[in-house]
C-alpha atoms as a PDB file:
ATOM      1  CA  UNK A   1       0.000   0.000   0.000  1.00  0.00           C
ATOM      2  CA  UNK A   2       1.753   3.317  -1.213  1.00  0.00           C
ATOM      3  CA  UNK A   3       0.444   7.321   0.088  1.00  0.00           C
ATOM      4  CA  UNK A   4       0.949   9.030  -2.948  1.00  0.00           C
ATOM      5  CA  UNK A   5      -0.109  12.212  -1.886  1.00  0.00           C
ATOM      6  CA  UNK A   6       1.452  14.639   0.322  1.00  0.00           C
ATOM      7  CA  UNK A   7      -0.604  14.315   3.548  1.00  0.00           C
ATOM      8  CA  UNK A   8      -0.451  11.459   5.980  1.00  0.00           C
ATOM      9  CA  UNK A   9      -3.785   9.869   6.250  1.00  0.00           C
ATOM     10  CA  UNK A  10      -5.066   6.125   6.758  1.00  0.00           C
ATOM     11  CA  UNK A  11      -5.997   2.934   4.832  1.00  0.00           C
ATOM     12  CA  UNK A  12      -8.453  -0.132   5.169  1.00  0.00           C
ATOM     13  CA  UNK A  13      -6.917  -2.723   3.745  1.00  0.00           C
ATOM     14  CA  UNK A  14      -9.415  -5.476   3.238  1.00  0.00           C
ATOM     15  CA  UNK A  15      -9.134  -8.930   2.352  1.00  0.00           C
ATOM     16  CA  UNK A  16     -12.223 -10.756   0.514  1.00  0.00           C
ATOM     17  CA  UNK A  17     -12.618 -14.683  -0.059  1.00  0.00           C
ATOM     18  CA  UNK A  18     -14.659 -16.147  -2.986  1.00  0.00           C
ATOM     19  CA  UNK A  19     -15.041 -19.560  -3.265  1.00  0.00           C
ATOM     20  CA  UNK A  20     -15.534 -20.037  -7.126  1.00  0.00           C
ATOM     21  CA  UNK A  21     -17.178 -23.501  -7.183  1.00  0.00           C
ATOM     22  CA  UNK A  22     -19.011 -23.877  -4.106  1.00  0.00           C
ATOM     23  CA  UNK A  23     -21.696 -26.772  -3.693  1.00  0.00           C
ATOM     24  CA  UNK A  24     -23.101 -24.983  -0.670  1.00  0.00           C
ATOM     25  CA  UNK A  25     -25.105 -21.970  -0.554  1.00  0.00           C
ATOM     26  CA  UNK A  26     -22.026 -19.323   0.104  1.00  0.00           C
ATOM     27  CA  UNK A  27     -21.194 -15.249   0.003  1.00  0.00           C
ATOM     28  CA  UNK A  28     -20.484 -14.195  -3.424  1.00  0.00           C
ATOM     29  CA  UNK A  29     -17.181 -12.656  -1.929  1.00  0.00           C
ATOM     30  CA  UNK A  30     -16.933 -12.691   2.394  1.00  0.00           C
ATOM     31  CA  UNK A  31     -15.134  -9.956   4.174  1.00  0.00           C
ATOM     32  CA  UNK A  32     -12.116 -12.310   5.541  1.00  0.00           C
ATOM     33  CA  UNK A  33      -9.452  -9.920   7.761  1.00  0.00           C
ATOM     34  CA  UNK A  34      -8.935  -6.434   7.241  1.00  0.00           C
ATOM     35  CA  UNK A  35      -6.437  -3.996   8.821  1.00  0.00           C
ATOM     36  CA  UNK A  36      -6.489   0.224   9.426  1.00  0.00           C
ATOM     37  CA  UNK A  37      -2.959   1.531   8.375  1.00  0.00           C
ATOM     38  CA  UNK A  38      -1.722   5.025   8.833  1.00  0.00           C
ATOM     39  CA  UNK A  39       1.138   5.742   5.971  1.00  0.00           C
ATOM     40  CA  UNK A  40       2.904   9.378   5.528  1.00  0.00           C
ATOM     41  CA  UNK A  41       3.479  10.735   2.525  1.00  0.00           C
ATOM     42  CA  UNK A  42       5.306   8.761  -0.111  1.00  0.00           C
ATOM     43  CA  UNK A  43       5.274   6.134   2.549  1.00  0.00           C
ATOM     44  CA  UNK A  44       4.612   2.005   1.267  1.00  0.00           C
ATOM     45  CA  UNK A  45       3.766  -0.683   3.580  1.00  0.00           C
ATOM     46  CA  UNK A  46       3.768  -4.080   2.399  1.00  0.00           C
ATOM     47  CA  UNK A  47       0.932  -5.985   4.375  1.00  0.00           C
ATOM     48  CA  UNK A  48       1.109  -9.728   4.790  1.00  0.00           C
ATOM     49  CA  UNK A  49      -1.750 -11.974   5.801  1.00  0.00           C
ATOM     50  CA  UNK A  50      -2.146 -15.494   6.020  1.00  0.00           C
ATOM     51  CA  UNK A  51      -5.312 -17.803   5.062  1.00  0.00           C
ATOM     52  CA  UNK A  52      -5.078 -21.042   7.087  1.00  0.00           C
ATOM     53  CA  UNK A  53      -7.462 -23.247   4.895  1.00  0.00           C
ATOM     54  CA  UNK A  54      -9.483 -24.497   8.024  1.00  0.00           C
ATOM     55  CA  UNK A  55     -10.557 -20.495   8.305  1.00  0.00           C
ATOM     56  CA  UNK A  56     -12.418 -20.736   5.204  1.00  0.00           C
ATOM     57  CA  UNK A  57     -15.225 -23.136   5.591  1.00  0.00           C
ATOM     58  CA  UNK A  58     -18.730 -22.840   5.993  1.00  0.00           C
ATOM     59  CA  UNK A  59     -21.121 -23.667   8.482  1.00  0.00           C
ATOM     60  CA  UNK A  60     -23.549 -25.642   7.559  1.00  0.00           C
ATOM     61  CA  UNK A  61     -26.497 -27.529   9.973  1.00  0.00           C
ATOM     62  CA  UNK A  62     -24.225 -28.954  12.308  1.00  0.00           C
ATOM     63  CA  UNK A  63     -21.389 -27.408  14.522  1.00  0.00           C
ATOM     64  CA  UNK A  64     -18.304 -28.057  12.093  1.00  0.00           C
ATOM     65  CA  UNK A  65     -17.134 -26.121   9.140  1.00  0.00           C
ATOM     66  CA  UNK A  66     -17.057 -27.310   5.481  1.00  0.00           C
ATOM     67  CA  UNK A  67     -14.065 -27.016   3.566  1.00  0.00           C
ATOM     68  CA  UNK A  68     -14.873 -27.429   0.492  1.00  0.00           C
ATOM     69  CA  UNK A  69     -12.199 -28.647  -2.536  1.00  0.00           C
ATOM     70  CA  UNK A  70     -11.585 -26.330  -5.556  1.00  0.00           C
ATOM     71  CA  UNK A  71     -10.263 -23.048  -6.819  1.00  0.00           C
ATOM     72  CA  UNK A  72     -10.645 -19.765  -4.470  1.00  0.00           C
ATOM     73  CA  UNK A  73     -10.196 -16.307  -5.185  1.00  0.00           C
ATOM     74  CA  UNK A  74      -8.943 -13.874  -3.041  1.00  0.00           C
ATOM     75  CA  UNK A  75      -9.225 -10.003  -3.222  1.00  0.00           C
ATOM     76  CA  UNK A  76      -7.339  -7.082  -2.161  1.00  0.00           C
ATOM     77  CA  UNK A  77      -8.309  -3.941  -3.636  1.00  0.00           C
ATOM     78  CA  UNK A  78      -7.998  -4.161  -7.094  1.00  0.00           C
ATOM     79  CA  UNK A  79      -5.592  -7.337  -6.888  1.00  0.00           C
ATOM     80  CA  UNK A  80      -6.518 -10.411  -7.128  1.00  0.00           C
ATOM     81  CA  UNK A  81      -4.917 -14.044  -6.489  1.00  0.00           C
ATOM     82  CA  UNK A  82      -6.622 -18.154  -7.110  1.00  0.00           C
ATOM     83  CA  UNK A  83      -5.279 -20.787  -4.881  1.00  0.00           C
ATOM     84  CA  UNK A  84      -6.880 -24.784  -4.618  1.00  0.00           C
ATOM     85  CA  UNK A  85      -8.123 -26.743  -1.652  1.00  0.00           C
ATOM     86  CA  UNK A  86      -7.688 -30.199  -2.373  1.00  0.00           C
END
């Protein structure tokens, strides 16, 4: 994340999940972490953040998650990355 400008000021970075071939009913795209910066000018932060796959499951009718095998998207601002369960 770079401040281009010439004022400090703040960021949201957010970091969306899509699961592209779900089976179950899902979120188009869920809201997974996201993180308030503060960057001055000309300032760039790299931000890391890690998906452990048991985080991205689903609930269904009983008390356990649902992982799910097949191709995942995940979106940071206007980047976006695939990675496979299974």
């Amino acid at each position: 994340v770079k401040n281009t400008g010439s004022r400090s000021g703040s960021e949201v970075v957010q970091v969306y999940i899509s699961d592209v071939e779900s089976s179950l009913p899902a979120p188009v795209k869920k809201l997974y972490r996201f993180q308030k910066i503060m960057l001055e000018p000309g300032e760039t932060k790299t931000m890391v953040f890690t998906i452990p796959v048991s985080e991205i499951g689903l609930y269904t009718d009983g008390p356990e998650k649902i992982v799910e095998k097949g191709v995942f998207l995940v979106t940071v601002g206007e980047l976006t990355a695939s990675f496979t369960v299974g």
